[in-house]
N, C-alpha and C. Protein backbone atom coordinates (compact mmCIF):
# COMPACT_ATOMS: atom_id res chain seq x y z
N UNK A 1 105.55 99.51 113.17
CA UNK A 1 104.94 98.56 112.23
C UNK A 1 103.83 97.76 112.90
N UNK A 2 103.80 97.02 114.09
CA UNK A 2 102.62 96.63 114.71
C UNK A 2 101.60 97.17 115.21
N UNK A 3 101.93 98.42 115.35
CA UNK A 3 100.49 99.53 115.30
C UNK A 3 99.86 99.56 114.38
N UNK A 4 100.48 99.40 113.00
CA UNK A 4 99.59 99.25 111.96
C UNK A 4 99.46 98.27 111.49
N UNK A 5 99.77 97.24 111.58
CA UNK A 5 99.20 95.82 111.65
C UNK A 5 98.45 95.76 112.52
N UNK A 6 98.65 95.54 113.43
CA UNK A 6 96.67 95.79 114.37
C UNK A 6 96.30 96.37 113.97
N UNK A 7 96.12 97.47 113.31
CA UNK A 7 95.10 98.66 112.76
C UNK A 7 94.28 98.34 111.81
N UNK A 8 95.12 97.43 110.85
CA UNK A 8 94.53 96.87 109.81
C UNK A 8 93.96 95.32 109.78
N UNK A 9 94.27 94.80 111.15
CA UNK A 9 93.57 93.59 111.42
C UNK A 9 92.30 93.79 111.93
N UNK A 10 92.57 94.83 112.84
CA UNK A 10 91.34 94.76 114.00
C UNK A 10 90.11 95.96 112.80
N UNK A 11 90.02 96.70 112.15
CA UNK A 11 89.49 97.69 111.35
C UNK A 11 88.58 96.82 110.11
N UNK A 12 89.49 95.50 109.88
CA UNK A 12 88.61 95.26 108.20
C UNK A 12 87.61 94.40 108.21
N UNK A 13 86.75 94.34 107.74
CA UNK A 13 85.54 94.15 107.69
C UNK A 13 85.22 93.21 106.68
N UNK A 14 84.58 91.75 106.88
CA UNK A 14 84.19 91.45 107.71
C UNK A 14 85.03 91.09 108.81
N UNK A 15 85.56 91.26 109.96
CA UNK A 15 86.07 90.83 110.78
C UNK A 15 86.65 89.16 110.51
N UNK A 16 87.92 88.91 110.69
CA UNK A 16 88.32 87.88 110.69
C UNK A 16 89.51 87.48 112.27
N UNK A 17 89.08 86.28 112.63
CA UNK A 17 90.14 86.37 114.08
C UNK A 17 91.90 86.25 113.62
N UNK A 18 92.41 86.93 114.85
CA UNK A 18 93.85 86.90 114.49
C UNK A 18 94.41 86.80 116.28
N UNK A 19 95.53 86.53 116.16
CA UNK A 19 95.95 86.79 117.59
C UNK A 19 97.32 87.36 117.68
N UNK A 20 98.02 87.43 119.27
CA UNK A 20 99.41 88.04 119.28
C UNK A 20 99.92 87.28 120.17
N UNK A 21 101.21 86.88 120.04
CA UNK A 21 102.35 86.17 120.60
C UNK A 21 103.09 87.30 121.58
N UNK A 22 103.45 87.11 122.48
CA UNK A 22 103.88 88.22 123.28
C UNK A 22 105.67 87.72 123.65
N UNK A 23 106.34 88.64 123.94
CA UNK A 23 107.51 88.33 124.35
C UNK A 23 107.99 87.11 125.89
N UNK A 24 106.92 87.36 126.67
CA UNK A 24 106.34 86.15 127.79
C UNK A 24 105.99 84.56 127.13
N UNK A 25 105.59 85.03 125.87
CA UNK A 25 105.03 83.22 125.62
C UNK A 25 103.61 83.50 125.79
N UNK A 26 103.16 84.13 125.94
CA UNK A 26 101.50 84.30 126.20
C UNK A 26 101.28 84.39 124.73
N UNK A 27 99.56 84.04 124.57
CA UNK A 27 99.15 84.04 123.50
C UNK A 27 97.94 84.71 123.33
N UNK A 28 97.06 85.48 122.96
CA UNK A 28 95.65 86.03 123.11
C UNK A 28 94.98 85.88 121.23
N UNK A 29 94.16 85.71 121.55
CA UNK A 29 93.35 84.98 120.09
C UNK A 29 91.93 85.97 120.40
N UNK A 30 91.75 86.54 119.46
CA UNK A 30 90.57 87.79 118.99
C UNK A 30 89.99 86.66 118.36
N UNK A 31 88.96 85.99 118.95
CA UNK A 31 87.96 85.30 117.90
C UNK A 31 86.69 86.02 117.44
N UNK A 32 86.84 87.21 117.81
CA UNK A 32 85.39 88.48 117.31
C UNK A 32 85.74 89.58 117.91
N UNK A 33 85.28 90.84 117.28
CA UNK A 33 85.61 91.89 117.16
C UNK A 33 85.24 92.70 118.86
N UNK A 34 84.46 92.31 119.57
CA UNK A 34 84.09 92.49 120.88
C UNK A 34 85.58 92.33 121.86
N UNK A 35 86.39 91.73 121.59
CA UNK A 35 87.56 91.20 122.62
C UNK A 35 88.68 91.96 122.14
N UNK A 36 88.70 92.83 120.81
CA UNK A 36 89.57 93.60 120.98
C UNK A 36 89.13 94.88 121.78
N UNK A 37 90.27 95.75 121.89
CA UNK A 37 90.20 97.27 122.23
C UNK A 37 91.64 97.63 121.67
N UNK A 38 91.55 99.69 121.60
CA UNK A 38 92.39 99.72 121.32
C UNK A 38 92.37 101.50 121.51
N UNK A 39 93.14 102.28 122.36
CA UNK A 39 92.95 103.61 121.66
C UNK A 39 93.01 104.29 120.03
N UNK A 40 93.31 105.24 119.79
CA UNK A 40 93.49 105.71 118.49
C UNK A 40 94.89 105.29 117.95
N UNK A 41 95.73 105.55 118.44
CA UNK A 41 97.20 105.46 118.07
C UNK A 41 97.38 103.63 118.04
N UNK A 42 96.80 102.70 118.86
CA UNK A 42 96.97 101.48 118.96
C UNK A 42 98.36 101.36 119.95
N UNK A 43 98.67 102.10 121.16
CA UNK A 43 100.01 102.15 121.51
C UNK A 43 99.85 100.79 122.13
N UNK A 44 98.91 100.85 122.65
CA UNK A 44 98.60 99.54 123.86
C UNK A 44 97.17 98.81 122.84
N UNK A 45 97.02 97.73 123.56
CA UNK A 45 96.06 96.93 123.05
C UNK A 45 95.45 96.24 124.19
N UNK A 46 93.85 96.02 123.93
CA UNK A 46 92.98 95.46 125.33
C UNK A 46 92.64 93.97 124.69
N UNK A 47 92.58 92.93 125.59
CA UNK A 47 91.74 91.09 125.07
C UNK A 47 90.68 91.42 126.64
N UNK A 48 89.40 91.11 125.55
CA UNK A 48 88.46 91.00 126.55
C UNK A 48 88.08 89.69 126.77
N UNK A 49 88.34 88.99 127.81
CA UNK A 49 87.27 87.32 127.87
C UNK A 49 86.24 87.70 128.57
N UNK A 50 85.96 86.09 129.14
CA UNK A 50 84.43 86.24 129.32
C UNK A 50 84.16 86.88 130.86
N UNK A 51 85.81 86.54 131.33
CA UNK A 51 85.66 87.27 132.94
C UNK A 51 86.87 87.65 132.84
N UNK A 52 87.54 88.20 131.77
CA UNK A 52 89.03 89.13 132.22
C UNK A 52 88.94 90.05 131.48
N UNK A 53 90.14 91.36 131.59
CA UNK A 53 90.58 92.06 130.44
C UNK A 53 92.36 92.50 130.54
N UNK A 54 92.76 92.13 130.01
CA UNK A 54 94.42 92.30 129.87
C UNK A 54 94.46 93.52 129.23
N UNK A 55 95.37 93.89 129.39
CA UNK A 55 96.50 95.17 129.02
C UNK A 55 97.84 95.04 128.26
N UNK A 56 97.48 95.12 126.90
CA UNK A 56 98.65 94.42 126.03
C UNK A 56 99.73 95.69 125.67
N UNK A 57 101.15 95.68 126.69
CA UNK A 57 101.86 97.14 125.51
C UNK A 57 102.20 96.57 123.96
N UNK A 58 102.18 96.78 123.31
CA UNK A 58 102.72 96.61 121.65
C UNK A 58 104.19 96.82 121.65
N UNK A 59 104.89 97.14 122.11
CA UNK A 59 106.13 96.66 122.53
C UNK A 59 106.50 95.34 122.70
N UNK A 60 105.35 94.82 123.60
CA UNK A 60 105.80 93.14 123.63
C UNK A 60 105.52 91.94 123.19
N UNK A 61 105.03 93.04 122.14
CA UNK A 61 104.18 91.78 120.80
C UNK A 61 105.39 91.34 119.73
N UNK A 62 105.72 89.92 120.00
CA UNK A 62 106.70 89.50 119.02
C UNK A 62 105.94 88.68 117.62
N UNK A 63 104.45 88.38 117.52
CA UNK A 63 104.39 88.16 116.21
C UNK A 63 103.01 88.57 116.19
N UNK A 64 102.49 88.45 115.49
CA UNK A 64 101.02 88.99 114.68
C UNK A 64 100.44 87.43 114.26
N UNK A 65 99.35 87.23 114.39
CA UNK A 65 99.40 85.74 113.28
C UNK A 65 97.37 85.64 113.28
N UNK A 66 97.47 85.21 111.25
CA UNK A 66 95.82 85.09 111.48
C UNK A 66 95.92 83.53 111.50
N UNK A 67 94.25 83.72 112.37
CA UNK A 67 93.78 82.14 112.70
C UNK A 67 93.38 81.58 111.10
């Protein structure tokens, strides 16, 4: 189910920000379409900042949430 909830967050147009809550307590906030990534399947998920890039598994995404 969160493969396709990202699929359909990160895909619709016009782009709106959303972020993910992780099982750690971490938080990552997509404020534009540049800071996501994602292969085809969405198994894993990428947050790009302005000097990082994380490696999100979707496994350890405990909520979905739009800004």
């Amino acid at each position: 189910m969160k493969a396709i909830d990202l699929k359909r967050l990160a895909k619709r147009h016009p782009f709106r920000p959303f972020g993910v809550r992780l099982s750690n307590g971490a938080r990552y906030l997509f404020n534009e379409p540049r800071q996501f990534g994602a292969p085809e399947d969405f198994h894993m998920i990428f947050f790009f900042g302005k000097s990082e890039a994380v490696r999100i598994d979707t496994e350890n995404i405990v909520g979905i949430f739009e800004k």
